[in-house]
Protein backbone atom coordinates (compact mmCIF):
# COMPACT_ATOMS: atom_id res chain seq x y z
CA UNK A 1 0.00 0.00 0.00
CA UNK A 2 3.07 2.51 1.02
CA UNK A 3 4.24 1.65 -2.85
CA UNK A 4 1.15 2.80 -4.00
CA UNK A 5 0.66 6.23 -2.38
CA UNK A 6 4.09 7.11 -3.18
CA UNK A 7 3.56 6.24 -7.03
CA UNK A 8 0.70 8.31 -6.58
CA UNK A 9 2.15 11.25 -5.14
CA UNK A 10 5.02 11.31 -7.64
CA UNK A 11 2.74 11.09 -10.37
CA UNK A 12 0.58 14.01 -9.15
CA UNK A 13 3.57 16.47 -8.26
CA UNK A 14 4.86 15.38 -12.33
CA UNK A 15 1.64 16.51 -13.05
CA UNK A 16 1.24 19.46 -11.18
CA UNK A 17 5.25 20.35 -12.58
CA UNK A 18 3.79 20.06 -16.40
CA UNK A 19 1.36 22.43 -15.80
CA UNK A 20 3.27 24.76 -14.62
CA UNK A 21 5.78 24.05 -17.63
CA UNK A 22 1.85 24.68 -19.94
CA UNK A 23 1.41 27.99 -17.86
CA UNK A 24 4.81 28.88 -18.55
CA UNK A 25 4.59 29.47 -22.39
CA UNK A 26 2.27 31.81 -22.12
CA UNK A 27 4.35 34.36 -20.31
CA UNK A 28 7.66 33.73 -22.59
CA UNK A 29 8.62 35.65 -25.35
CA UNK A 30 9.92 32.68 -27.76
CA UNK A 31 8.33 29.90 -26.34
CA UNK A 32 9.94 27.32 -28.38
CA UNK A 33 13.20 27.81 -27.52
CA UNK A 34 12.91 29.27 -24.00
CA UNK A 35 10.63 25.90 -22.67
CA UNK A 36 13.24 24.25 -24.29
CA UNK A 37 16.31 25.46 -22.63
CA UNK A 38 14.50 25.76 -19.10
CA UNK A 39 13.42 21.58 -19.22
CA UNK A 40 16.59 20.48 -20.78
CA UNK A 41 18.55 22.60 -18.28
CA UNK A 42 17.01 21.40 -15.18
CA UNK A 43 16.99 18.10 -15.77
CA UNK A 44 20.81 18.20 -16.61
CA UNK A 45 21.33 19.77 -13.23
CA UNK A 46 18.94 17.32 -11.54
CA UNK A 47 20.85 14.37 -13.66
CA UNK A 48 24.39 15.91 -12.41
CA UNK A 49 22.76 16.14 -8.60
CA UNK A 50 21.70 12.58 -8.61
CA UNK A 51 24.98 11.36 -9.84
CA UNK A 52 26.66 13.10 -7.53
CA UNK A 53 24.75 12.18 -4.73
CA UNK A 54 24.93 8.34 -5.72
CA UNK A 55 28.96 8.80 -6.06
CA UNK A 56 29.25 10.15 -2.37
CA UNK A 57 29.57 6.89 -1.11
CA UNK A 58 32.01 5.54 -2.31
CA UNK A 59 33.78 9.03 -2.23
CA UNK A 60 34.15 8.49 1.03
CA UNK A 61 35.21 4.88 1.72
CA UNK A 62 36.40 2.42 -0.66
CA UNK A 63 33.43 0.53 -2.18
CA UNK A 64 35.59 -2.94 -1.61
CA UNK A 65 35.09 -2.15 2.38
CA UNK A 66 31.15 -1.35 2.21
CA UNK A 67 28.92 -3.64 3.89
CA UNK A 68 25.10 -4.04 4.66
CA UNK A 69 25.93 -2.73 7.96
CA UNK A 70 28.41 -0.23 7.27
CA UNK A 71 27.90 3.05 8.76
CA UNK A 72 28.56 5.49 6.06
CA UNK A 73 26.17 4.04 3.79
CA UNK A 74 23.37 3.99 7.03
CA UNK A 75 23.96 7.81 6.31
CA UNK A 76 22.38 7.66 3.13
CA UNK A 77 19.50 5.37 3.71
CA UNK A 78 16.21 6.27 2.13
């Protein structure tokens, strides 16, 4: 069931982030390339966040000495 709201929730805040992308356009001056820029632009920074944040770990201890029960990776638990 906890699967289920949170599929749910993500869908409806995807949602709710189109239509602001659809309310957008009307207030640009070159739609087309402005829309454009701003989606391909943030998802590049989200992409470059993400991969950054899945790195970390083994940043900061070698991956060959990570367990279940290691402590830095406890840290990042979701």
């Amino acid at each position: 069931m906890k699967g289920i709201f949170q599929a749910a929730a993500i869908v409806y805040f995807a949602y709710g982030g189109f239509d602001n992308i659809a309310t957008m356009v009307e207030e640009t001056r070159n739609p087309s390339r402005d829309i454009l820029l701003g989606v391909l632009g943030s998802m590049s920074i989200v992409t470059i966040i993400y991969c950054l944040m899945a790195l970390s770990p083994s940043m900061i201890q070698n991956y060959k000495e990570m367990t279940q029960t290691c402590l830095t990776l406890l840290h990042f638990r979701v």
